[in-house]
Protein backbone atom coordinates (compact mmCIF):
# COMPACT_ATOMS: atom_id res chain seq x y z
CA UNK A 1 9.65 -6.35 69.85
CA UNK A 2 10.56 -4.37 66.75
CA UNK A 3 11.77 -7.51 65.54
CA UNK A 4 8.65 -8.94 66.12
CA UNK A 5 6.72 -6.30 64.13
CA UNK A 6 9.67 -6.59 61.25
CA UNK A 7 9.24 -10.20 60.91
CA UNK A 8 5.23 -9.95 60.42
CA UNK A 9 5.69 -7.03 58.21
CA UNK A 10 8.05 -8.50 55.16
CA UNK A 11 5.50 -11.14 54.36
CA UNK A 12 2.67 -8.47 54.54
CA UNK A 13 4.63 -6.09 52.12
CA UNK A 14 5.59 -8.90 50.04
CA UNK A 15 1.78 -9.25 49.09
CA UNK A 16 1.38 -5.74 48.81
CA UNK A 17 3.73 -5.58 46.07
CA UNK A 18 2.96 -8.78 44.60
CA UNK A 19 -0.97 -7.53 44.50
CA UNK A 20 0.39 -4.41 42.61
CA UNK A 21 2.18 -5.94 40.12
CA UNK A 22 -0.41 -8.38 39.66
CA UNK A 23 -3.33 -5.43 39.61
CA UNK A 24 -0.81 -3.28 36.19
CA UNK A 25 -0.78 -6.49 34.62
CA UNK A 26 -3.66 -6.58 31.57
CA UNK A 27 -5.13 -3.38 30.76
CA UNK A 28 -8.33 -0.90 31.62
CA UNK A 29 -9.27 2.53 29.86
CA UNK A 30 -11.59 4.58 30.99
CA UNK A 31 -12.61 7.17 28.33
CA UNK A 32 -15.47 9.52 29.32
CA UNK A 33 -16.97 12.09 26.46
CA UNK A 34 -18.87 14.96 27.81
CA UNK A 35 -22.39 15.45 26.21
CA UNK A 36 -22.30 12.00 24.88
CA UNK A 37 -25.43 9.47 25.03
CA UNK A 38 -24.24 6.78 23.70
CA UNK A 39 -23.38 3.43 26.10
CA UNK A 40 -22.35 0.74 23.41
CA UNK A 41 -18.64 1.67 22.39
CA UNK A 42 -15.74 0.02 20.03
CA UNK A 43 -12.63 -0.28 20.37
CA UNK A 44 -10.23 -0.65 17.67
CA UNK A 45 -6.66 -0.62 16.14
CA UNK A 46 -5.13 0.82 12.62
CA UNK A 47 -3.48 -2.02 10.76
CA UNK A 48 -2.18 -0.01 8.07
CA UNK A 49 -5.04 1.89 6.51
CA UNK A 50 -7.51 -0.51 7.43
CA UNK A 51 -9.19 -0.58 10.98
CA UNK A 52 -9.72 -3.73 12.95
CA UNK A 53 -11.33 -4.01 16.41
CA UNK A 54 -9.75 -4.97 19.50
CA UNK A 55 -12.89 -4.44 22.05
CA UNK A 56 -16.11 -3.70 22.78
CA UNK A 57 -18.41 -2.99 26.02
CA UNK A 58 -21.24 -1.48 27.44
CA UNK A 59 -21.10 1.67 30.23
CA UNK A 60 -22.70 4.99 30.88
CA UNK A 61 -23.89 7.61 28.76
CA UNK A 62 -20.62 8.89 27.57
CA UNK A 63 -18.86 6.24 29.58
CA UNK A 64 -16.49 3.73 28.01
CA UNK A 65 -14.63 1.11 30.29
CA UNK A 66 -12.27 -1.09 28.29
CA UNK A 67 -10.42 -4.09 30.39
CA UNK A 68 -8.56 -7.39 30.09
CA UNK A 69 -5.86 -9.26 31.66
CA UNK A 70 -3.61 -9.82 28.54
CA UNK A 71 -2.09 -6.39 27.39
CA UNK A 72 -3.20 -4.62 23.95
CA UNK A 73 -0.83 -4.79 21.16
CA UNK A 74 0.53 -0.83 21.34
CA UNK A 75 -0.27 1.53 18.49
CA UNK A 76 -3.12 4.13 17.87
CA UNK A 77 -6.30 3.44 18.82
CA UNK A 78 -9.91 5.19 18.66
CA UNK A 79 -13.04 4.86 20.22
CA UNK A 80 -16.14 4.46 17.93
CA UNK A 81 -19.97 4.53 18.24
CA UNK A 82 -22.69 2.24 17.85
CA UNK A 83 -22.81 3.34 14.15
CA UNK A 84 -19.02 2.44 13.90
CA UNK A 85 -17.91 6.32 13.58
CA UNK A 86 -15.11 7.64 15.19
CA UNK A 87 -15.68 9.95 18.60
CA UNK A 88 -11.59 9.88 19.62
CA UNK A 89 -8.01 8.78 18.53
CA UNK A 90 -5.62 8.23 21.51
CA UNK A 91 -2.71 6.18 21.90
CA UNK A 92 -2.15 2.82 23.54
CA UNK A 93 1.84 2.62 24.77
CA UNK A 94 3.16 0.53 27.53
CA UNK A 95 1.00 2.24 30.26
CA UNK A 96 -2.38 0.45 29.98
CA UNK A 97 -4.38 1.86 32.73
CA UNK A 98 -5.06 5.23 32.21
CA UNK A 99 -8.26 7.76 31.68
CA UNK A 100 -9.31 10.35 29.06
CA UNK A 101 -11.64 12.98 29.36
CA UNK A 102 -12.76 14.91 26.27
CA UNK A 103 -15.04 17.12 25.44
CA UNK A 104 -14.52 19.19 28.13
CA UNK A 105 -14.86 23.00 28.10
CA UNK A 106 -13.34 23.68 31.01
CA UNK A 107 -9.93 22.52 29.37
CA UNK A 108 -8.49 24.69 26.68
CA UNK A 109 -7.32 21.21 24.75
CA UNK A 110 -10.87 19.65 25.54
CA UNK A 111 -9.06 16.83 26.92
CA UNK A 112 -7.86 15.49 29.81
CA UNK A 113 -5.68 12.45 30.67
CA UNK A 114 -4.35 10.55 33.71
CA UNK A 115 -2.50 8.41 33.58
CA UNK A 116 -0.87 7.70 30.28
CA UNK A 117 2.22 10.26 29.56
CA UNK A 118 2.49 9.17 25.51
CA UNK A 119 -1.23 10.33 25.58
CA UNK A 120 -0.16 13.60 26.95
CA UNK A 121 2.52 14.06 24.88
CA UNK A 122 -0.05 13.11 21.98
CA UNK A 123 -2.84 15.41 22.92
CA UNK A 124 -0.45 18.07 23.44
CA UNK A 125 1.05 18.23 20.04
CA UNK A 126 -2.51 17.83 18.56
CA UNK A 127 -3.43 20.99 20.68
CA UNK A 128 -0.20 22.56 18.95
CA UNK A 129 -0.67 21.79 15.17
CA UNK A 130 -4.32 22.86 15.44
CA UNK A 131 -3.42 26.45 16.97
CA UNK A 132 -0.67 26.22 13.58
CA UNK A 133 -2.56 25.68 11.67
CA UNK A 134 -5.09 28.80 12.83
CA UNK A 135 -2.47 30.69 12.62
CA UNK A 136 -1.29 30.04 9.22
CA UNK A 137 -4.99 30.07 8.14
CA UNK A 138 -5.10 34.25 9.45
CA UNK A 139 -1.52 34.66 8.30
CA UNK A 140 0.24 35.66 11.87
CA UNK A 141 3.36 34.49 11.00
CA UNK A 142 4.72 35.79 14.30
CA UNK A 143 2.72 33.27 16.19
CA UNK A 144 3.06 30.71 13.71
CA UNK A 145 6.58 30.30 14.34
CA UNK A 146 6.43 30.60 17.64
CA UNK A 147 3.57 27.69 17.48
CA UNK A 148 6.37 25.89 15.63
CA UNK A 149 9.10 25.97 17.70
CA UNK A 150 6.59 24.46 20.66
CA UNK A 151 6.00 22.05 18.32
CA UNK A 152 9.27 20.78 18.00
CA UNK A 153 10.58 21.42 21.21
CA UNK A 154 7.88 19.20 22.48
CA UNK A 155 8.85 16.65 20.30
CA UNK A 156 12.66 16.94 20.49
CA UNK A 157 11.79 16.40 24.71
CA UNK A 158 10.51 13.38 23.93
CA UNK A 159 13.21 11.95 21.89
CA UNK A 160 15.51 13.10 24.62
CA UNK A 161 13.13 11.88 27.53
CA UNK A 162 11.44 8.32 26.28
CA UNK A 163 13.37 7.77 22.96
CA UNK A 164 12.13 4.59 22.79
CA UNK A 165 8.17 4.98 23.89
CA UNK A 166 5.65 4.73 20.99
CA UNK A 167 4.53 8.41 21.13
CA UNK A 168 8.57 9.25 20.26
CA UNK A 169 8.33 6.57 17.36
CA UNK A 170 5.23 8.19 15.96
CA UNK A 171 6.30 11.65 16.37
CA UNK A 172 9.36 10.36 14.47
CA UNK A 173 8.19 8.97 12.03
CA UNK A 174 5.51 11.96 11.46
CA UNK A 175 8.73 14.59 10.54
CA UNK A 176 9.56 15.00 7.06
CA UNK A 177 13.47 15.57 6.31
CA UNK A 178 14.75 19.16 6.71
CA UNK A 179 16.58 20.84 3.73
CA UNK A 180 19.29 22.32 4.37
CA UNK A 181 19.69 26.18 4.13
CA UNK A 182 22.52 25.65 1.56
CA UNK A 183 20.83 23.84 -1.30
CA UNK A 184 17.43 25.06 -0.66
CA UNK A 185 17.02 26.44 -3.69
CA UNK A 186 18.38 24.12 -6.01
CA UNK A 187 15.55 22.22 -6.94
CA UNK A 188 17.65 18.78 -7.86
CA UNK A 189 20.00 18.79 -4.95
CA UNK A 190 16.65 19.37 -2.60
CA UNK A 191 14.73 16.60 -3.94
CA UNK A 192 17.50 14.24 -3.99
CA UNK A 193 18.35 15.30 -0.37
CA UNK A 194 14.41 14.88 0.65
CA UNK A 195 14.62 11.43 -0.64
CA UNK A 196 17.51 10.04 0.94
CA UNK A 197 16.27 11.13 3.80
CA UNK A 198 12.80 10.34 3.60
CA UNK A 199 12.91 7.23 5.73
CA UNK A 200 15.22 8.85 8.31
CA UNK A 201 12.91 8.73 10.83
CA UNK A 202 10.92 5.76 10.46
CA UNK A 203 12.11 2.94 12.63
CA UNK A 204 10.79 0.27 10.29
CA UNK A 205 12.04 -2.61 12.66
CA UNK A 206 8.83 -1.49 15.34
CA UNK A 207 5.66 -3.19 14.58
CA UNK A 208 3.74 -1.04 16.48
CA UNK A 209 4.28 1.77 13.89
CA UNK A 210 2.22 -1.15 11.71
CA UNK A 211 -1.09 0.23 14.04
CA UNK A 212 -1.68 3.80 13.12
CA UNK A 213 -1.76 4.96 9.48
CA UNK A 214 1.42 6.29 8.76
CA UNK A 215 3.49 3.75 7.12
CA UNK A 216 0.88 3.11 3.97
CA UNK A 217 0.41 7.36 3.73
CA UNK A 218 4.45 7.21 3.40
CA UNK A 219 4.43 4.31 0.84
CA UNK A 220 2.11 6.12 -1.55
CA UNK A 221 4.09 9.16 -1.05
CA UNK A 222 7.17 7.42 -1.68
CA UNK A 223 6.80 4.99 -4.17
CA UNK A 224 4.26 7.44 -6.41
CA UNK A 225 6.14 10.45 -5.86
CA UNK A 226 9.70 10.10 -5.18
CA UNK A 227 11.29 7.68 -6.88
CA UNK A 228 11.20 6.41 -10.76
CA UNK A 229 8.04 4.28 -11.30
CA UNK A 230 10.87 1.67 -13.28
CA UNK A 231 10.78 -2.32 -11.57
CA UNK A 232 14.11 -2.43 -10.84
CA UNK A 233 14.28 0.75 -9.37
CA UNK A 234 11.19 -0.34 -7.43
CA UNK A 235 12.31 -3.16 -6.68
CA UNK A 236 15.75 -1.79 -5.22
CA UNK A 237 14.02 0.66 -3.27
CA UNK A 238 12.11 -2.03 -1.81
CA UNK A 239 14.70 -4.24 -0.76
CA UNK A 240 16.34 -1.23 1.17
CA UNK A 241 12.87 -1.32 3.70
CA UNK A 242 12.94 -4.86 3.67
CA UNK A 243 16.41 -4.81 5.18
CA UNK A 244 15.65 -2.18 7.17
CA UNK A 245 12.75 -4.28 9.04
CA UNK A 246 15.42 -6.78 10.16
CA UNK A 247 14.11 -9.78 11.90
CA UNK A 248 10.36 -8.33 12.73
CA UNK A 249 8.48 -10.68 11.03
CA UNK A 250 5.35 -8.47 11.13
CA UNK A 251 6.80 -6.13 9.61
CA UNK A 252 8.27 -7.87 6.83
CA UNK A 253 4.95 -9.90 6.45
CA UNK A 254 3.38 -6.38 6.13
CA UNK A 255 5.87 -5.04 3.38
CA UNK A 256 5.98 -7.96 1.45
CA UNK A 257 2.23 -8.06 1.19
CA UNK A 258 1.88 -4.58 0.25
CA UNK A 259 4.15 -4.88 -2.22
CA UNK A 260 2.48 -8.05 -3.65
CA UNK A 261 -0.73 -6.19 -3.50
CA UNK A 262 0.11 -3.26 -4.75
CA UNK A 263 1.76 -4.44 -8.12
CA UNK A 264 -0.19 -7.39 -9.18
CA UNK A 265 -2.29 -5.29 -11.49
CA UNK A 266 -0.47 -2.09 -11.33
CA UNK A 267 -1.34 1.41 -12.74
CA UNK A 268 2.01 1.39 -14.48
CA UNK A 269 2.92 -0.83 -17.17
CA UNK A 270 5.68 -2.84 -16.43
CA UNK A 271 5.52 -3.46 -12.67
CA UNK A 272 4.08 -6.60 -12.27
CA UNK A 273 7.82 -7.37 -12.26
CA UNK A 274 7.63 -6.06 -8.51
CA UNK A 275 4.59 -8.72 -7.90
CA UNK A 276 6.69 -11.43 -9.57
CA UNK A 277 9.66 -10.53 -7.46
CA UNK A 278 7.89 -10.47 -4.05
CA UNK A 279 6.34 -13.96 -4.70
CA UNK A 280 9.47 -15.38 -5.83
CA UNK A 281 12.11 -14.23 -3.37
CA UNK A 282 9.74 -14.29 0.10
CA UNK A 283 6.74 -16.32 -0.65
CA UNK A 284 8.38 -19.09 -1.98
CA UNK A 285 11.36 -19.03 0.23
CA UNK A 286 9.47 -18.72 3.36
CA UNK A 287 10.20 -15.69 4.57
CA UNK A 288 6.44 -14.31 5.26
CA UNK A 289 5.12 -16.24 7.88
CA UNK A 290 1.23 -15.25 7.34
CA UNK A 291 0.18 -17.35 4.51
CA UNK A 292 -1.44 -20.61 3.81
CA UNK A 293 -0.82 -23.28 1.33
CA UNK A 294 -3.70 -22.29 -0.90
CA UNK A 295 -2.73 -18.62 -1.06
CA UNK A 296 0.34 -19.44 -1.84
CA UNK A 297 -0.49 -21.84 -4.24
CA UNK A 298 -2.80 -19.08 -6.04
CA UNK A 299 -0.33 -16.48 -5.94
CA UNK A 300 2.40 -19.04 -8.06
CA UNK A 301 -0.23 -19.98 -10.50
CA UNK A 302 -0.73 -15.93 -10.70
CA UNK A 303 3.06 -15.51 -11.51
CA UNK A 304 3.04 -18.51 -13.86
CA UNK A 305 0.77 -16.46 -16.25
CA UNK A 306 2.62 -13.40 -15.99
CA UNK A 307 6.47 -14.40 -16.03
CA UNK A 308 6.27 -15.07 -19.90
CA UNK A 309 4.73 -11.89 -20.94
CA UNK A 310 6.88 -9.41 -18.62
CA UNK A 311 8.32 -6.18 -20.99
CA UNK A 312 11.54 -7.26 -22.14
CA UNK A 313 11.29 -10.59 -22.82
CA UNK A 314 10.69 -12.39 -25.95
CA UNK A 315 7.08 -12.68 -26.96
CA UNK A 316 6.12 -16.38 -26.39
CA UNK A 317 5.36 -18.11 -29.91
CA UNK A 318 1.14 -19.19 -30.48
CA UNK A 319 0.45 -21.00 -33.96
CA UNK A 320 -3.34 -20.52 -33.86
CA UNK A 321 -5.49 -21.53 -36.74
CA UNK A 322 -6.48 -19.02 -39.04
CA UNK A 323 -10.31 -18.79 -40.86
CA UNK A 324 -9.36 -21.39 -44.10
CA UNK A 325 -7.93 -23.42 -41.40
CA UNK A 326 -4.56 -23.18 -41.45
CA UNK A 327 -1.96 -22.30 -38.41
CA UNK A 328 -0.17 -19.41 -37.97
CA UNK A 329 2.54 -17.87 -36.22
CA UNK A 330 2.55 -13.52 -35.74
CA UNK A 331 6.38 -14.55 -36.25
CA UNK A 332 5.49 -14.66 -39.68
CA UNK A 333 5.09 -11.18 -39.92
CA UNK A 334 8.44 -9.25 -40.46
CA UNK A 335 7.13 -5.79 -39.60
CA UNK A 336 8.97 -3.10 -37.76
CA UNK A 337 6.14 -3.41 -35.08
CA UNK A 338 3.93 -6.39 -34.46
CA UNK A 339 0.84 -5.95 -32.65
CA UNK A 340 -0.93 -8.58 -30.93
CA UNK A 341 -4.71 -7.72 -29.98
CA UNK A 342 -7.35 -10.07 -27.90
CA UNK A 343 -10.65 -9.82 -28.61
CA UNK A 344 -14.01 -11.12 -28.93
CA UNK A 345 -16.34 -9.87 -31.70
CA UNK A 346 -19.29 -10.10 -28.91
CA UNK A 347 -17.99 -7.13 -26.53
CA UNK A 348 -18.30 -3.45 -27.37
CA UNK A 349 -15.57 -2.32 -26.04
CA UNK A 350 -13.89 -4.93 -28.30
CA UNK A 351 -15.01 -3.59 -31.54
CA UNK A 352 -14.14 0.20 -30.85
CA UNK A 353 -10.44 -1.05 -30.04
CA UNK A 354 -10.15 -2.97 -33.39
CA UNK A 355 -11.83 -0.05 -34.99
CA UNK A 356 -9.30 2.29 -34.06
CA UNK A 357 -6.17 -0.59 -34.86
CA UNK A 358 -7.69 -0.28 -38.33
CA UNK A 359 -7.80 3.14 -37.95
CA UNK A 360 -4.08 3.38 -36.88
CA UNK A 361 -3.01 0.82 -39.90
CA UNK A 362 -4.44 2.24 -42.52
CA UNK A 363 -3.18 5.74 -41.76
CA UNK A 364 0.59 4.32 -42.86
CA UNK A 365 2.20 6.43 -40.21
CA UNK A 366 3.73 3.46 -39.08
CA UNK A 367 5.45 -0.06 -40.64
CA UNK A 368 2.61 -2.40 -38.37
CA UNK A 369 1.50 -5.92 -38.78
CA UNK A 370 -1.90 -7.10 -36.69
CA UNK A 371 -2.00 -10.42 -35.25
CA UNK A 372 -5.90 -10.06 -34.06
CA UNK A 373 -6.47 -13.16 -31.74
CA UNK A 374 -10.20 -13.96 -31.30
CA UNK A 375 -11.06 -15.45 -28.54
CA UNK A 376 -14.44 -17.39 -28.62
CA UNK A 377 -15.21 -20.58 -29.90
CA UNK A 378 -18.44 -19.02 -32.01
CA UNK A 379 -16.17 -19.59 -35.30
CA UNK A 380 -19.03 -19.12 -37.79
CA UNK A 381 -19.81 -15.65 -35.73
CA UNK A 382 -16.29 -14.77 -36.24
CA UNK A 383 -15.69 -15.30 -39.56
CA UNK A 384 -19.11 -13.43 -40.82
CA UNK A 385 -17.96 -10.29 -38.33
CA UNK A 386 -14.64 -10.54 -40.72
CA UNK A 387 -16.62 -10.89 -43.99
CA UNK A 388 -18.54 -7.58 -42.97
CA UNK A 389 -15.68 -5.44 -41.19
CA UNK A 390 -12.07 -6.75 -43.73
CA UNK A 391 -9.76 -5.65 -41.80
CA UNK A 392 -6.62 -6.20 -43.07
CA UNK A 393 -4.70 -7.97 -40.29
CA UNK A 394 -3.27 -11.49 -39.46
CA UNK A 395 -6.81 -12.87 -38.09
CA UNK A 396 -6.72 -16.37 -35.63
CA UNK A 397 -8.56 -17.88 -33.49
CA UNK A 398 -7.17 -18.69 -30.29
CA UNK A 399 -9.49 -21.53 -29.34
CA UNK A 400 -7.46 -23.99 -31.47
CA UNK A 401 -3.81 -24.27 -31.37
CA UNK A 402 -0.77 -26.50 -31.29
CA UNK A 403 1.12 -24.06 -28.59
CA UNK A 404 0.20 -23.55 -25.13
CA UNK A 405 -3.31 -21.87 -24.43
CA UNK A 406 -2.90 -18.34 -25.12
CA UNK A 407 -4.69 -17.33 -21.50
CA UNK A 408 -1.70 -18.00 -19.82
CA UNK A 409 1.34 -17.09 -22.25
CA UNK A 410 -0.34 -13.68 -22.54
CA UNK A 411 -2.00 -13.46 -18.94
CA UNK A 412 -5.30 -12.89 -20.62
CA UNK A 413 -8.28 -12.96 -18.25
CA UNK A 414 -10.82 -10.39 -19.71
CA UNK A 415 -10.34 -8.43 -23.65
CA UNK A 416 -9.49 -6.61 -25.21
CA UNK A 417 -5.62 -7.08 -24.67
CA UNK A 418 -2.93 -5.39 -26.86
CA UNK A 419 -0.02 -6.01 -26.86
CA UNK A 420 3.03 -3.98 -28.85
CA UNK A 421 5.99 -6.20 -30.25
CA UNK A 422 9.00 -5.03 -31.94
CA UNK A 423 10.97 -6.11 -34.92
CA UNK A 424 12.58 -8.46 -33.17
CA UNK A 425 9.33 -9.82 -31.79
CA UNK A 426 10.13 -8.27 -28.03
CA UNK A 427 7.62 -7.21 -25.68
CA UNK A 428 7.94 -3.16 -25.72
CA UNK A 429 4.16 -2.93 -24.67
CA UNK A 430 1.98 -4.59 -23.00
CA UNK A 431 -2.02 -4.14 -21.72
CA UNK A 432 -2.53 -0.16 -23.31
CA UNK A 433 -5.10 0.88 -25.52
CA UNK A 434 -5.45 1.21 -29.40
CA UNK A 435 -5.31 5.25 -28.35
CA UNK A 436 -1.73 5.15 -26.49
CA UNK A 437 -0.73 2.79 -29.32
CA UNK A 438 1.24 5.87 -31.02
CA UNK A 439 2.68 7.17 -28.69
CA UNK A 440 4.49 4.21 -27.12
CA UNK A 441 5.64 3.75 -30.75
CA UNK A 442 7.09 7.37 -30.59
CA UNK A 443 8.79 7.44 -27.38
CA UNK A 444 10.04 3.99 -28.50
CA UNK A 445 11.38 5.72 -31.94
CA UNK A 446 12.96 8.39 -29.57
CA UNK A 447 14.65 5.76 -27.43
CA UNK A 448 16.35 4.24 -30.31
């Protein structure tokens, strides 16, 4: 008999357990907000500092019920209104089925959750930092270490318990290197200890970091604050998180992109060399996978206007006809400085920068010739703004020449342009104003 019952049983339990796995498989959050009306809620994803949406549906007042039978891509998630603002951030991990309550007054975090340990871990840090940060506010230092040392305890459990879960990654990747005791105070040895270690605990090689908003925020810190805004130093310092993403290809998609992004018209002068670099050595070879033909094909004709003008490089030669009619070359001039200035004698802002050039020249501070490239076809408009300004520079017109067009030696797209040449007709300058004129030509005296 029992053998019977055991022999009708297996296929019984069998189901049971198949039916289980079959029921985790997908995903469903529940997220209910106390003293909330609303019934039409979104669902969506960080992707970098951007937000894009993953879900939507319809409930209760203050009911949300997300579900689907293909998992969501893990990262941090929040829940938005009608009017797209955001009511909660939460965490999606491995464990898809789970519910959050929030709002509640009963709780002393306002939130409770079932189901979902990262989001435990999560809310319970939050509920940390914000009693901190109290603390610091009323200056209780007594409780504010003690708040602290929770803190991290919590965090270092977590390591220790689920090293590997996305609420460990994000806590990691949260914690800013520790100075050492020993070289606190020396100012240099600090700051070169904070940013060798600034990446420590970012495990670039895990997408999911990609979907919260911590890898951009460390970027910006990084790039702008820590290291010397110089291309190649950029560019090095670049290469080391590139290598550090391995084989994710999201990843390295997202890096190279930034990077594109970031220094195709950067703040800094000289570091569209970054842009340049990017395109050439994973755009071209293949290595980012999201791109189409076409964008690629913009972003080389991009870099085939600015390779020729980078800082450094040998200004490319223009003979451009002059008002009698004759072409000319700025190499003709054998100044200690050449400057080259694009303009049109039509735009406002135009005429103030070629005010102050003239400004700057005839003060003799400085041994300058002005090669002042107009750049309009109105030739009879040009030559009677000459007649009535006489500025003493080289004065062409860029709209007839026997060299390439101008646009794209020089990169120019919108004037005025200046550009600052030395004696040996290098780019030293490039894209400044007639204002930071003299003092690139200072520093460049110091330099020398």
């Amino acid at each position: 008999m029992k053998k019977t019952v055991s022999f009708f049983l297996l296929p019984i339990l069998f189901i049971l357990f198949s039916a289980s796995l079959t029921a985790q498989k997908g995903y469903q959050i529940r997220i209910e907000l106390e003293d909330n009306r609303d019934t039409v809620f979104y669902l969506a994803h960080y992707y970098g500092d951007k937000f894009y949406m993953a879900d939507t549906c319809i409930g209760k007042k203050g009911e949300a019920l997300f579900q689907g039978e293909e998992p969501l891509k893990q990262g941090i998630y929040l829940l938005a209104n009608p009017k797209k603002e955001k009511l909660i951030e939460f965490l999606i991990g491995d464990e898809q089925f789970f519910t959050i309550q929030a709002g509640l007054l009963s709780n002393e975090s306002g939130v409770r959750i079932d189901g979902s340990r990262d989001n435990q871990s999560f809310f319970d840090h939050i509920q940390l930092v914000n009693k901190l940060q109290k603390s610091l506010q009323e200056n209780d230092s007594i409780s504010a270490k003690k708040l602290q040392e929770a803190a991290q305890a919590l965090r270092e459990n977590t390591f220790l318990e689920r090293p590997a879960s996305l609420v460990a990654r994000i806590f990691s990747a949260m914690q800013d290197p520790v100075i050492p005791t020993e070289i606190q105070h020396d100012k240099e040895a600090a700051y070169h200890y904070y940013r060798n270690h600034f990446w420590d605990g970012f495990q670039m090689d895990d997408d999911r970091l990609l979907r919260s908003p911590l890898l951009p925020m460390k970027l910006k810190t990084y790039f702008e604050q820590l290291i010397v805004p110089d291309p190649d130093t950029v560019i090095m310092e670049a290469e080391r998180l590139m290598s550090a993403a391995k084989e994710n290809q999201e990843m390295t998609d997202f890096l190279a992109w930034h990077f594109v992004s970031e220094y195709q018209n950067p703040k800094i002068m000289g570091l569209d060399k970054v842009f340049i670099y990017f395109v050439d050595h994973y755009f071209d070879t293949g290595k980012v996978k999201n791109l189409t033909p076409s964008i690629l094909e913009k972003l080389d004709e991009r870099v085939s206007k600015m390779r020729q003008s980078l800082i450094g490089l040998k200004a490319p030669d223009m003979w451009l006809i002059d008002t009698i009619g004759n072409y000319r070359s700025f190499n003709e001039l054998t100044n200690r400085f050449t400057i080259l200035v694009f303009w049109d004698q039509t735009c406002s802002h135009c005429k103030k920068e070629m005010e102050s050039l003239n400004q700057l020249y005839a003060s003799h501070k400085y041994d300058l010739g002005i090669y002042a490239v107009n750049t309009t076809n109105d030739f009879e408009g040009w030559k009677h703004y000459l007649n009535e300004k006489k500025y003493p520079f080289f004065h062409v017109n860029g709209m007839k020449s026997i060299t390439p067009d101008f646009h794209n030696l020089y990169d120019i797209y919108s004037v005025p342009v200046i550009y600052l040449l030395d004696k040996n007709k290098t780019i030293i300058a490039k894209k400044i104003s007639a204002e930071q004129l003299e003092n690139v030509i200072l520093n460049h005296q110091k330099d020398r």
